[in-house]
C-alpha atoms as a PDB file:
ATOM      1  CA  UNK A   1      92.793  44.830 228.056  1.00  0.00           C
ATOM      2  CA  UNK A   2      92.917  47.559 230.935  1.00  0.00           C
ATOM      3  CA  UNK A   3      89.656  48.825 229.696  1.00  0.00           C
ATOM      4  CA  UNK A   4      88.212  45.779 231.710  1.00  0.00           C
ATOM      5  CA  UNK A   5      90.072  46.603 234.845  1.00  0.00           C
ATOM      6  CA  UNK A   6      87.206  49.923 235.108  1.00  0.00           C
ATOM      7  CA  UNK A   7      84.646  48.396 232.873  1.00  0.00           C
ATOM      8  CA  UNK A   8      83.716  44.827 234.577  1.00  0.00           C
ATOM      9  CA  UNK A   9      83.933  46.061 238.096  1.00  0.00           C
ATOM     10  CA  UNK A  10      81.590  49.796 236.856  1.00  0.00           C
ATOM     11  CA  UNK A  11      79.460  46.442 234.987  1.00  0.00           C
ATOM     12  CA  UNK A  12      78.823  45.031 238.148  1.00  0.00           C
ATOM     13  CA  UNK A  13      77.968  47.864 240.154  1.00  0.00           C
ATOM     14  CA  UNK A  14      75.352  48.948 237.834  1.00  0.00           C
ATOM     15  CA  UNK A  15      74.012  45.474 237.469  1.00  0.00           C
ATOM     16  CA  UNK A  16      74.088  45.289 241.809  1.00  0.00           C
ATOM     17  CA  UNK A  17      71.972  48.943 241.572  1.00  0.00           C
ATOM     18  CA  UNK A  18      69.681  47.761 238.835  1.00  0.00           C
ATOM     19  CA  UNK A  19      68.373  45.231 241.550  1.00  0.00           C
ATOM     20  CA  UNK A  20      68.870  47.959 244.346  1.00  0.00           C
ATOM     21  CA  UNK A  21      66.145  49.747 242.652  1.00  0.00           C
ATOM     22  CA  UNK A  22      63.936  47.528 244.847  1.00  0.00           C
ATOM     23  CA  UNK A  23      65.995  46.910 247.068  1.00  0.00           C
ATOM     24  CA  UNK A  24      67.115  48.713 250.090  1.00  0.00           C
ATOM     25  CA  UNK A  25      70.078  46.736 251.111  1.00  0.00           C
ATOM     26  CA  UNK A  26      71.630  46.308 247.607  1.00  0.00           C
ATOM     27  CA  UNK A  27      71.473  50.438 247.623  1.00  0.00           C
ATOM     28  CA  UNK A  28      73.099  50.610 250.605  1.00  0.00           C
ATOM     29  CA  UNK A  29      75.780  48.074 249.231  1.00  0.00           C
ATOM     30  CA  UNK A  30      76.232  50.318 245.843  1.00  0.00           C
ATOM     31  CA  UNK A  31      76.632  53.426 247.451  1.00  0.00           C
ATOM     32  CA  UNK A  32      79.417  52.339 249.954  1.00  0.00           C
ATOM     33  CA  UNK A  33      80.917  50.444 246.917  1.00  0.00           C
ATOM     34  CA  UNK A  34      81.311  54.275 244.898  1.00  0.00           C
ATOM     35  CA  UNK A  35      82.490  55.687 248.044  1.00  0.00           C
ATOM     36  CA  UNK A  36      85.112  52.639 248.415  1.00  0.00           C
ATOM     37  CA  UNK A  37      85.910  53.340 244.484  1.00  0.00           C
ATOM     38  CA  UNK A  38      86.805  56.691 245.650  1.00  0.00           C
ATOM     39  CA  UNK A  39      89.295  56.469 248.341  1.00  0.00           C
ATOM     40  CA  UNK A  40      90.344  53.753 246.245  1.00  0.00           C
ATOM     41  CA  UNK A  41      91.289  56.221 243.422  1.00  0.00           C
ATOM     42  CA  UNK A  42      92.055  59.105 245.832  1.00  0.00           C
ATOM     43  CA  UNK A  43      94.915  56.903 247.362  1.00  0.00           C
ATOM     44  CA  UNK A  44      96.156  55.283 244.396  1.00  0.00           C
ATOM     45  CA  UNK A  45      96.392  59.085 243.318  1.00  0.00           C
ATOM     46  CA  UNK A  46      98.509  60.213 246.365  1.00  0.00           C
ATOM     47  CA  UNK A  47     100.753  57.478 245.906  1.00  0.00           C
ATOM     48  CA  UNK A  48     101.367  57.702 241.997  1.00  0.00           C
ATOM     49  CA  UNK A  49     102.172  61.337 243.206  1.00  0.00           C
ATOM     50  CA  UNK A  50     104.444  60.533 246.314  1.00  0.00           C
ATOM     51  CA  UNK A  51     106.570  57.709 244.850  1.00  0.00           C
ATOM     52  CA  UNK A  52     110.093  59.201 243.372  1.00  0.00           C
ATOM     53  CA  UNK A  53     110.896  56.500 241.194  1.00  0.00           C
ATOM     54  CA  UNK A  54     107.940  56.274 239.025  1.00  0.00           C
ATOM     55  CA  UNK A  55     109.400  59.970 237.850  1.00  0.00           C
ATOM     56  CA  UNK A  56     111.781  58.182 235.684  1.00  0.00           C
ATOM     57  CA  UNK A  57     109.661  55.413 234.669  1.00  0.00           C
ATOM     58  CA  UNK A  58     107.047  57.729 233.683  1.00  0.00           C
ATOM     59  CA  UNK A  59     108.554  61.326 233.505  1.00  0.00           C
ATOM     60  CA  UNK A  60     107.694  63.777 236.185  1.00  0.00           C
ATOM     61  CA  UNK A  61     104.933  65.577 234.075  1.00  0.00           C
ATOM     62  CA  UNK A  62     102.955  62.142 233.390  1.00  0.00           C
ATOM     63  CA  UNK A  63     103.364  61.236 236.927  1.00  0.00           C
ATOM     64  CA  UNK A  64     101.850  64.542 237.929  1.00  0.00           C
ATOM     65  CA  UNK A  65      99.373  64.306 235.407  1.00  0.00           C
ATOM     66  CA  UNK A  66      98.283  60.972 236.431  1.00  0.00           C
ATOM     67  CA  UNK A  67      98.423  61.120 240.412  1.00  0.00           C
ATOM     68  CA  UNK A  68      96.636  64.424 239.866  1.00  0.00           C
ATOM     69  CA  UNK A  69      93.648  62.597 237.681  1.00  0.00           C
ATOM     70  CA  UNK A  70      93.171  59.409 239.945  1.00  0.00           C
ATOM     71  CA  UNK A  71      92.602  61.902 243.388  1.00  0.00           C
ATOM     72  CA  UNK A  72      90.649  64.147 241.221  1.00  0.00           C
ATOM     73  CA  UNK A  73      88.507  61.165 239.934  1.00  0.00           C
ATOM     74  CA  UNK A  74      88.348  60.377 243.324  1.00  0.00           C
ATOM     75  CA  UNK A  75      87.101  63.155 244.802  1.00  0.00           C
ATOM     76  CA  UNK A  76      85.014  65.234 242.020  1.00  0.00           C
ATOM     77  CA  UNK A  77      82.172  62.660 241.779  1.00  0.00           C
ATOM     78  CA  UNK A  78      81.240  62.210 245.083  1.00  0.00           C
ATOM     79  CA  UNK A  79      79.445  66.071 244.990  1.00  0.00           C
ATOM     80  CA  UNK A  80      76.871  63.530 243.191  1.00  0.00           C
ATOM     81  CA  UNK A  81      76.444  61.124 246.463  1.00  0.00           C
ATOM     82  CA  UNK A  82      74.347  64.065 247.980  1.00  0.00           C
ATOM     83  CA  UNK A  83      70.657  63.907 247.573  1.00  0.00           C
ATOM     84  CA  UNK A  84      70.116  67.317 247.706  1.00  0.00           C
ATOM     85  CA  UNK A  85      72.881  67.878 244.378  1.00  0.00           C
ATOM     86  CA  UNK A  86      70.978  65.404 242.609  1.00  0.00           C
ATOM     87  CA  UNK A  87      67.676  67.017 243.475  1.00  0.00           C
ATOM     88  CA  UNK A  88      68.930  70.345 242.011  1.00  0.00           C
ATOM     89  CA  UNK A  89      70.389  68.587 238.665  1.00  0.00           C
ATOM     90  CA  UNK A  90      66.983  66.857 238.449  1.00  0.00           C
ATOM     91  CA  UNK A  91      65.718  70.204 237.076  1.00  0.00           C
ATOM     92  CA  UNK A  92      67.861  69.866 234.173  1.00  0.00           C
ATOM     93  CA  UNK A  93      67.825  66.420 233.463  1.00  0.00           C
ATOM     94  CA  UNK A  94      65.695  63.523 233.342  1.00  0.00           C
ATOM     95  CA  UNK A  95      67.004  61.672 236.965  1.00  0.00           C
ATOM     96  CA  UNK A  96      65.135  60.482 239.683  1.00  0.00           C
ATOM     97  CA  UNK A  97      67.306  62.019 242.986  1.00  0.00           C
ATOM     98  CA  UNK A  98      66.173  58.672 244.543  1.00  0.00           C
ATOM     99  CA  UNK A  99      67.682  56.284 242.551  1.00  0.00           C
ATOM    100  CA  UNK A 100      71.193  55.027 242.802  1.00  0.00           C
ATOM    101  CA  UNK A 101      71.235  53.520 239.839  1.00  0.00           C
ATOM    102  CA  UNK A 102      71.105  57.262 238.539  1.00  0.00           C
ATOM    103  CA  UNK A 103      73.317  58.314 241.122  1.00  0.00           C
ATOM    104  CA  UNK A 104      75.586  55.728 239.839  1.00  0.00           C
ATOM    105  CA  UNK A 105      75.275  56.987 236.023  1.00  0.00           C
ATOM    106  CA  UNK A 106      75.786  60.197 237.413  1.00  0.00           C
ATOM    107  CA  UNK A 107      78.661  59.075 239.894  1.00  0.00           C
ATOM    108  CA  UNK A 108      80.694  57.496 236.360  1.00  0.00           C
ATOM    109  CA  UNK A 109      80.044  59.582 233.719  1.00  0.00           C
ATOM    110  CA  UNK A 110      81.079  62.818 236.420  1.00  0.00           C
ATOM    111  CA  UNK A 111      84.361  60.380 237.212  1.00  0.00           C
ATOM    112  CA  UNK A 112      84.973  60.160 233.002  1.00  0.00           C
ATOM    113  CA  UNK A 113      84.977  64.044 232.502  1.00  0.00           C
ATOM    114  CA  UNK A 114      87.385  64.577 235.071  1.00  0.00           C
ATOM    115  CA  UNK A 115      90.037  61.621 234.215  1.00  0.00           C
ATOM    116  CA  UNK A 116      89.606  63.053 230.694  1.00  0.00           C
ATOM    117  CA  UNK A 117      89.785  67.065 231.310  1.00  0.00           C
ATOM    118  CA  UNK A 118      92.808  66.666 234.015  1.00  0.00           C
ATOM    119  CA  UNK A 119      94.642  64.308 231.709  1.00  0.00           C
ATOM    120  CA  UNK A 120      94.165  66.883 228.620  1.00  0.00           C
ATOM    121  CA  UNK A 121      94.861  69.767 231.020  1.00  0.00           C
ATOM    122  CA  UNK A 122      98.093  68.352 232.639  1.00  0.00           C
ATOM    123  CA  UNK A 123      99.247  65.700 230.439  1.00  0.00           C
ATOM    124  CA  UNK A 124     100.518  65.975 226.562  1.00  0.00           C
ATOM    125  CA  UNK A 125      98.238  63.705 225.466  1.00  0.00           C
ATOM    126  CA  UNK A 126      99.590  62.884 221.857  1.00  0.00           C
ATOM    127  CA  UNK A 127     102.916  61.924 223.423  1.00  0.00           C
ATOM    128  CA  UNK A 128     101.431  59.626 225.568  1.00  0.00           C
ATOM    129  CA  UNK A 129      99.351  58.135 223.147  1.00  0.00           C
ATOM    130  CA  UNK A 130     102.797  57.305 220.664  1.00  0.00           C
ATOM    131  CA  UNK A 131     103.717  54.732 223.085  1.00  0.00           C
ATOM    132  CA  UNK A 132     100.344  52.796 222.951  1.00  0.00           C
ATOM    133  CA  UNK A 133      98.810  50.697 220.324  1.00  0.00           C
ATOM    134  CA  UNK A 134      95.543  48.941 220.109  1.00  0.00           C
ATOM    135  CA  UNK A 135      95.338  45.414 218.285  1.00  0.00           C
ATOM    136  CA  UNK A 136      92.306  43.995 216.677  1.00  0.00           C
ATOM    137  CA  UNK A 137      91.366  42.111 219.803  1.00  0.00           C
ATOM    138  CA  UNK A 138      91.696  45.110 222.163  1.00  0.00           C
ATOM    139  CA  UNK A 139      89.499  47.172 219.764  1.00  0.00           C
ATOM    140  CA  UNK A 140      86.904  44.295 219.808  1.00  0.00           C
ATOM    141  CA  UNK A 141      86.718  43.744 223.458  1.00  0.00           C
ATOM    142  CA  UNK A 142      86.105  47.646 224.166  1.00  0.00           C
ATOM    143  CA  UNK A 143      83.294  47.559 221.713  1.00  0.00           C
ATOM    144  CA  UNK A 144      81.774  44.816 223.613  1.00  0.00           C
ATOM    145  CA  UNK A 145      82.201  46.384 227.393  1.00  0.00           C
ATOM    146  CA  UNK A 146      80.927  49.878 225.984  1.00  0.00           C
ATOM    147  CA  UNK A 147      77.690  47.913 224.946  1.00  0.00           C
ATOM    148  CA  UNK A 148      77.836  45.072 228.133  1.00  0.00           C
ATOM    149  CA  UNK A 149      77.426  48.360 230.366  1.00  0.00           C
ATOM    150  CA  UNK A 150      74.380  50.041 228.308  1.00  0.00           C
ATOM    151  CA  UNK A 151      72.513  46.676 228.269  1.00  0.00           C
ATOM    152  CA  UNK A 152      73.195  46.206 231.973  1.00  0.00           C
ATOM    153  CA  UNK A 153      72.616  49.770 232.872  1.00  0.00           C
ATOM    154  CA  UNK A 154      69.346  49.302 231.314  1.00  0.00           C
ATOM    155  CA  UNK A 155      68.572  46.372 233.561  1.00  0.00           C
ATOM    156  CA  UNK A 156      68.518  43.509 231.022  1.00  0.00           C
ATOM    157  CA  UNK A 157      67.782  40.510 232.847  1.00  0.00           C
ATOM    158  CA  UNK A 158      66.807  42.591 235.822  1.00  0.00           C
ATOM    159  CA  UNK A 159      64.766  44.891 235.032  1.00  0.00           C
ATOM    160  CA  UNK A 160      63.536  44.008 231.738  1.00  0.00           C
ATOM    161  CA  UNK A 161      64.184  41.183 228.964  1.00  0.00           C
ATOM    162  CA  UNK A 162      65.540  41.207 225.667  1.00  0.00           C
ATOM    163  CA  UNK A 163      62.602  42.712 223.807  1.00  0.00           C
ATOM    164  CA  UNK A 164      61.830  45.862 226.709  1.00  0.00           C
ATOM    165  CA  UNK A 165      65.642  46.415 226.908  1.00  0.00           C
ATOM    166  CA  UNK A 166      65.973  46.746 222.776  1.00  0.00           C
ATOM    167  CA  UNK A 167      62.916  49.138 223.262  1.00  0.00           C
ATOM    168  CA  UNK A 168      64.845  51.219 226.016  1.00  0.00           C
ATOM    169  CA  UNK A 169      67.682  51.583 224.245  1.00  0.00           C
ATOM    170  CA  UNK A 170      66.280  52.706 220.844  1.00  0.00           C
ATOM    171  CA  UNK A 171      67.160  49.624 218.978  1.00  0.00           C
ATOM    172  CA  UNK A 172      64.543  48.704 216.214  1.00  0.00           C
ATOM    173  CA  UNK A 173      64.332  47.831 213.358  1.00  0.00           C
ATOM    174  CA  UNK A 174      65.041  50.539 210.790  1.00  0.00           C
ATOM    175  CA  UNK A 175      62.591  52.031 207.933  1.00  0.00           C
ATOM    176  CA  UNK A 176      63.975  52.898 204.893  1.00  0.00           C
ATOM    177  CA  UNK A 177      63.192  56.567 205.347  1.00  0.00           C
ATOM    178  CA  UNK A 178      65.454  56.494 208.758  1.00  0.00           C
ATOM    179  CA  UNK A 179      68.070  54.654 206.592  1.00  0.00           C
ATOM    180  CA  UNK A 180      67.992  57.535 203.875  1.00  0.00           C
ATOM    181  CA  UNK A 181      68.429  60.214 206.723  1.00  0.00           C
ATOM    182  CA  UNK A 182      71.416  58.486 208.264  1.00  0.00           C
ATOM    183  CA  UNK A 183      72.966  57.686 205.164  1.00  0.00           C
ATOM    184  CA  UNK A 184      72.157  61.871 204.669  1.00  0.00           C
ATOM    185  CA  UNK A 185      73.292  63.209 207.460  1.00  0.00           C
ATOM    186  CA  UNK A 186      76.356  61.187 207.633  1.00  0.00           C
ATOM    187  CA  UNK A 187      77.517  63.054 204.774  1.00  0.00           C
ATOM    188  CA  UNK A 188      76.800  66.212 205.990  1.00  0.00           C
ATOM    189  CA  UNK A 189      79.086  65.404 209.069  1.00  0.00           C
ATOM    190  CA  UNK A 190      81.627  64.597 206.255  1.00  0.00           C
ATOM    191  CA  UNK A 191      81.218  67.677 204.268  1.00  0.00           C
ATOM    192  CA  UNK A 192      81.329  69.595 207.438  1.00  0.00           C
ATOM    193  CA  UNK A 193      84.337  67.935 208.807  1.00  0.00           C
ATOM    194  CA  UNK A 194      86.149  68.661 204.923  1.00  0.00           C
ATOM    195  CA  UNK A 195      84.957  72.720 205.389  1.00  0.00           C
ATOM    196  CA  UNK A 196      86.967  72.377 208.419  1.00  0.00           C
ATOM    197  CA  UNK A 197      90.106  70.700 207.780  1.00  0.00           C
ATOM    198  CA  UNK A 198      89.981  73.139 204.760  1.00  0.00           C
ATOM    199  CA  UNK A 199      89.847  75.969 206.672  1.00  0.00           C
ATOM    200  CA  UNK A 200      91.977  74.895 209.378  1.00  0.00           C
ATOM    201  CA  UNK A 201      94.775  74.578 206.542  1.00  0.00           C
ATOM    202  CA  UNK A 202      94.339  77.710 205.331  1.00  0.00           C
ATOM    203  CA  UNK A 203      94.645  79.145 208.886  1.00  0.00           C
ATOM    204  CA  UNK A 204      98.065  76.961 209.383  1.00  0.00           C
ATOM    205  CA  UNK A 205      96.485  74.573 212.355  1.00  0.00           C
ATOM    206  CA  UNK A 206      96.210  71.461 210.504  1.00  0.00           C
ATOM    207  CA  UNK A 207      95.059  70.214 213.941  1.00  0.00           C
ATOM    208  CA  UNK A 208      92.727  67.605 212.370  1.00  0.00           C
ATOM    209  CA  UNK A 209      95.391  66.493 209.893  1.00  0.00           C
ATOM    210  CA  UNK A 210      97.607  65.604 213.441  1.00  0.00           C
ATOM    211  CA  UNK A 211      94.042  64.141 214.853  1.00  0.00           C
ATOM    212  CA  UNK A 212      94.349  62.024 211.694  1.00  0.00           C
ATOM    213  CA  UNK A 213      97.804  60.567 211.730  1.00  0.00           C
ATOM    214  CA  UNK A 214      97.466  60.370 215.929  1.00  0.00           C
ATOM    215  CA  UNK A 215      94.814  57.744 214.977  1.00  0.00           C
ATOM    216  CA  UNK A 216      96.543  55.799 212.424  1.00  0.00           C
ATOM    217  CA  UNK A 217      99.432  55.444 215.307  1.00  0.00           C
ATOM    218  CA  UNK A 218      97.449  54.164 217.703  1.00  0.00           C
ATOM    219  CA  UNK A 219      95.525  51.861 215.383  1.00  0.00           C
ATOM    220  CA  UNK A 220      99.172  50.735 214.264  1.00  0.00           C
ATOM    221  CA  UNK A 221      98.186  51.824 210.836  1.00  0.00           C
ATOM    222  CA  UNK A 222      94.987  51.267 209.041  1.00  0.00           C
ATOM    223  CA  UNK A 223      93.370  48.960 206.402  1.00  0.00           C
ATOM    224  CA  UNK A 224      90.128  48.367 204.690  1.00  0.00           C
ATOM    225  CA  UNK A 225      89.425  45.795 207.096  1.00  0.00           C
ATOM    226  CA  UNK A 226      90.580  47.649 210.533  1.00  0.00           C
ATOM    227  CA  UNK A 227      88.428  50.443 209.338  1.00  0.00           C
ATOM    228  CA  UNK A 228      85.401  48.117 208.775  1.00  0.00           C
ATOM    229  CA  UNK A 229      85.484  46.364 212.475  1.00  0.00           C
ATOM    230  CA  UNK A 230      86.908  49.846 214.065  1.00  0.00           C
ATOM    231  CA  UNK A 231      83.794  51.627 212.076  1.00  0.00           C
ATOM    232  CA  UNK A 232      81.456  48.822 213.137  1.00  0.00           C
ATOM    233  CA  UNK A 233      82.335  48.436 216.878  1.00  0.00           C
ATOM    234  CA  UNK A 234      82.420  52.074 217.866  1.00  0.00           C
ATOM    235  CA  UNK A 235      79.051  52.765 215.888  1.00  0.00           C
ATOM    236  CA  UNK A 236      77.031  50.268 217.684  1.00  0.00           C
ATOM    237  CA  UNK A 237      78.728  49.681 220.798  1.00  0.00           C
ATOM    238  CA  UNK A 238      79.196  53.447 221.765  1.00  0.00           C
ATOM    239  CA  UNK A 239      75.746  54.330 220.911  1.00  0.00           C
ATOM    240  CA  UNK A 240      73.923  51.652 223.067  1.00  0.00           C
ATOM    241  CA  UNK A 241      76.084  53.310 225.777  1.00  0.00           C
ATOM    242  CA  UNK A 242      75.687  56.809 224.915  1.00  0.00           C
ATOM    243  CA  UNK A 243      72.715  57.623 223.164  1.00  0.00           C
ATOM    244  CA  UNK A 244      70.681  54.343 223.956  1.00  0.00           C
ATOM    245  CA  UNK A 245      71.135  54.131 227.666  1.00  0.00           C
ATOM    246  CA  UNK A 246      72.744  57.779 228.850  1.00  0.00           C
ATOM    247  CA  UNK A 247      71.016  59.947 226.859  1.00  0.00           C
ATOM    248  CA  UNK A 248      67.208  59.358 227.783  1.00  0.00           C
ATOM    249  CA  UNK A 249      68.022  59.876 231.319  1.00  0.00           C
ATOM    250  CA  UNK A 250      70.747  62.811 230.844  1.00  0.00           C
ATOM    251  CA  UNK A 251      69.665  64.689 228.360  1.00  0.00           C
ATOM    252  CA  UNK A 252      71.333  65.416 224.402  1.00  0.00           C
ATOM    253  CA  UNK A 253      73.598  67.650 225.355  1.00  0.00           C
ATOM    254  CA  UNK A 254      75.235  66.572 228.986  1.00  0.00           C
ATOM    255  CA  UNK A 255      75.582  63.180 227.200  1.00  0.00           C
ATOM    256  CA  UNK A 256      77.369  65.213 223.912  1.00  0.00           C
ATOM    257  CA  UNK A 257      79.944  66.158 226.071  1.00  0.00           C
ATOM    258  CA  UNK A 258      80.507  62.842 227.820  1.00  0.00           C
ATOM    259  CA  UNK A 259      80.461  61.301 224.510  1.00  0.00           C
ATOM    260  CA  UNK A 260      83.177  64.205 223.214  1.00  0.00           C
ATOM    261  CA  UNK A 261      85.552  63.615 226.729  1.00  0.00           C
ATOM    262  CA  UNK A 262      85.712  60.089 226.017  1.00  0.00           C
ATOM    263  CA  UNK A 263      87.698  60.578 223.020  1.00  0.00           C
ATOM    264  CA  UNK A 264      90.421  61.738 224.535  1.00  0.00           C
ATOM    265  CA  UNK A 265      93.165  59.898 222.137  1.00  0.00           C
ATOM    266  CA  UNK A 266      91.751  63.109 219.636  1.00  0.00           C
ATOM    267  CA  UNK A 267      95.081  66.114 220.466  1.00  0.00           C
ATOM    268  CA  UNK A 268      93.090  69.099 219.147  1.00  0.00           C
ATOM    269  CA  UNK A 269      89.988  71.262 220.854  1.00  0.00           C
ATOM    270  CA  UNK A 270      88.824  71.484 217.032  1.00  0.00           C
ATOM    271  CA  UNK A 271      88.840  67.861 216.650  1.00  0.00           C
ATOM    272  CA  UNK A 272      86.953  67.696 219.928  1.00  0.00           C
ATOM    273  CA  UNK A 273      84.980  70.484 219.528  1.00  0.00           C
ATOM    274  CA  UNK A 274      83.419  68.319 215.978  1.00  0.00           C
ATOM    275  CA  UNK A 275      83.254  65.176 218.374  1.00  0.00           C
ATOM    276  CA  UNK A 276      80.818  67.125 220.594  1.00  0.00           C
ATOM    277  CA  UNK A 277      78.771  68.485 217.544  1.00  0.00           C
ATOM    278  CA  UNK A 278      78.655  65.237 215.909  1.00  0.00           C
ATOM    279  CA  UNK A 279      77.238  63.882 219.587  1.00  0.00           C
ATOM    280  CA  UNK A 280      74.680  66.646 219.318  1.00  0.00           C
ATOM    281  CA  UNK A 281      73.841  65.424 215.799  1.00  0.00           C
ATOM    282  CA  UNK A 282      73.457  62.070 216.907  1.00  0.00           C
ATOM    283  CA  UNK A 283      71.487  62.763 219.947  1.00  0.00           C
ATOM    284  CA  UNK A 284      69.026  64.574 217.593  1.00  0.00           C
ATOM    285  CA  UNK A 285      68.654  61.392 215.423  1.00  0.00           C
ATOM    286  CA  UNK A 286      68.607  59.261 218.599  1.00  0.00           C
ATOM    287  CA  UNK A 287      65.147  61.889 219.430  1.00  0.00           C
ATOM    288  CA  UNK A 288      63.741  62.282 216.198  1.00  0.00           C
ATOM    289  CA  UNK A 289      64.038  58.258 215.072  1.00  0.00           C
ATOM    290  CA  UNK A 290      66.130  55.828 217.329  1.00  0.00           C
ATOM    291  CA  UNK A 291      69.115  54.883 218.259  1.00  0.00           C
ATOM    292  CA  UNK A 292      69.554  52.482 215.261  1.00  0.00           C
ATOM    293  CA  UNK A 293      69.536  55.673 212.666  1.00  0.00           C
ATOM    294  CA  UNK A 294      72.446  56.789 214.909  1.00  0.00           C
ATOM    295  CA  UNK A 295      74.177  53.392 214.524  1.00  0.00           C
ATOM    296  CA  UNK A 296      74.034  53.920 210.749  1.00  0.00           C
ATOM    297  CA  UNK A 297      75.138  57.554 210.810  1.00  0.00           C
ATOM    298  CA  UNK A 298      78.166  56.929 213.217  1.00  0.00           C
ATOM    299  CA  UNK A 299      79.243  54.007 211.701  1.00  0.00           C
ATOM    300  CA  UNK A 300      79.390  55.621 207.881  1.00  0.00           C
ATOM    301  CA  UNK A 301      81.008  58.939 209.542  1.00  0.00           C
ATOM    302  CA  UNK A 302      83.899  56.772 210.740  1.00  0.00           C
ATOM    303  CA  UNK A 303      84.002  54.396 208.234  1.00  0.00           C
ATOM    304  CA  UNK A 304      84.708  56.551 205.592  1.00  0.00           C
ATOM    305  CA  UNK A 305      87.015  58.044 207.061  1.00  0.00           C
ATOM    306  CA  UNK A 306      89.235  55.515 208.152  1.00  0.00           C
ATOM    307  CA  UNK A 307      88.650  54.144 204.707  1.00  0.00           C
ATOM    308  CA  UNK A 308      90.175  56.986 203.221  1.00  0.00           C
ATOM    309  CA  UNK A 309      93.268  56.691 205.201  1.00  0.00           C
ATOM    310  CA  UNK A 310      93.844  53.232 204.739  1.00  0.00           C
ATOM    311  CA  UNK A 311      95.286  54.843 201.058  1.00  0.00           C
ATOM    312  CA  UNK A 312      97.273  57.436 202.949  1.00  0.00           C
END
């Protein structure tokens, strides 16, 4: 449940600078709350990294690694409080430099990269991850706060209803030609991912064979049915976040890598290195058709997958 500890509050402050958009007050409000969230994170940093016994609780290098990825959570995104930064990114990407509600999107997915890159950089991630375990309920109540926040940073409610929200998102309605080319390219993201882990093999890594057995550890070991609700809730829920609501406003390829950082709990660049390329590939569909063909194609990309090594 400590996903809920970033997510509600992050829900909230979206929701707060979806009215803000027409409201000068509320924007005022949202962008002392990041700053707040910041020397929030910046202290709880220091003192992760200043108190001796945690050492033992923790180990020194976790400790480190932590304290070190709180301050520079802290302190990275707020490069993205200044206009004039998200005036220059505006050439890149599809932002408005006067909207906080963008500077807020901006502000959290910045504050994601670095957790994730000074974790991977200072931390050894696949120990960490031994001591954790994720039960059915966990994995259904982060599917449902990765799509709470892309409804809500959409405005729904606030902005727009059920129907203009769906719309903004890229939720429809699928044809059966958009079917056949998710089903498709799903399996070319298989058959890619098998070239790969052949390859890797023969070249003694076996990095996504430890990617593999890293997941079944967290997941507590897997089953037809964990793979079905695990498949399901990260297909839908992560792309209402990532390619329904990010993506339009950051572009294919800045949300690729957001999408790729996020997955942390993967212990391999190779692994996360195919993450990123399958974000890419899903970005494309989200472009070409919507964000339902991505749905189909994510969801069939993990699920058979997991599938598989529910017979391990």
């Amino acid at each position: 449940m400590m996903e809920s500890l970033f997510f509600l509050p992050l829900v909230g402050m979206v929701i707060l600078a979806n009215y803000a958009e027409r409201n000068r007050e509320a924007k005022a409000i949202v962008t002392v709350l990041m700053l707040l969230s910041s020397v929030l994170l910046i202290s709880l940093g220091l003192a992760v990294l200043l108190e001796g016994s945690l050492s033992e609780l923790m180990g020194a290098g976790v400790q480190t690694g932590f304290g070190l990825a709180y301050v520079m959570t802290g302190a990275v995104p707020l490069i993205v409080l200044l206009k004039g930064a998200r005036s220059r990114l505006s050439r890149y990407i599809n932002i408005n430099p006067d909207s906080v509600l963008h500077a807020l999107a901006l502000y959290a997915s910045l504050g994601l990269i670095t957790f994730s890159v000074t974790l991977m950089l200072t931390v050894e991630v696949t120990m960490l991850l031994e001591s954790l375990e994720l039960d059915m309920v966990s994995i259904v109540v982060s599917g449902a706060l990765y799509a709470l926040l892309g409804f809500a940073g959409v405005g729904l409610f606030v902005r727009r209803n059920l129907r203009q929200s769906l719309k903004r998102l890229g939720i429809a309605k699928p044809s059966v030609k958009e079917i056949v080319y998710a089903i498709g390219v799903s399996f070319l993201l298989l058959a890619v991912v098998a070239i790969i882990s052949v390859i890797s093999v023969a070249l003694g890594l076996e990095e996504l064979g430890e990617s593999d057995q890293s997941m079944v550890r967290l997941l507590g070991g897997i089953t037809p049915f964990i793979a079905l609700v695990v498949s399901l809730g990260a297909g839908i829920s992560e792309e209402i976040l990532f390619r329904g609501a990010l993506q339009p406003r950051l572009g294919i390829v800045f949300t690729a890598f957001i999408f790729a950082v996020a997955h942390v709990q993967y212990p391999s660049m190779v692994a996360l290195s195919m993450v990123f390329a399958a974000g890419l590939v899903l970005g494309w569909e989200r472009r070409v058709f919507n964000t339902t063909a991505a749905m189909i194609t994510h969801f069939l990309f993990n699920f058979i997958q997991l599938f598989a090594l529910s017979f391990v």
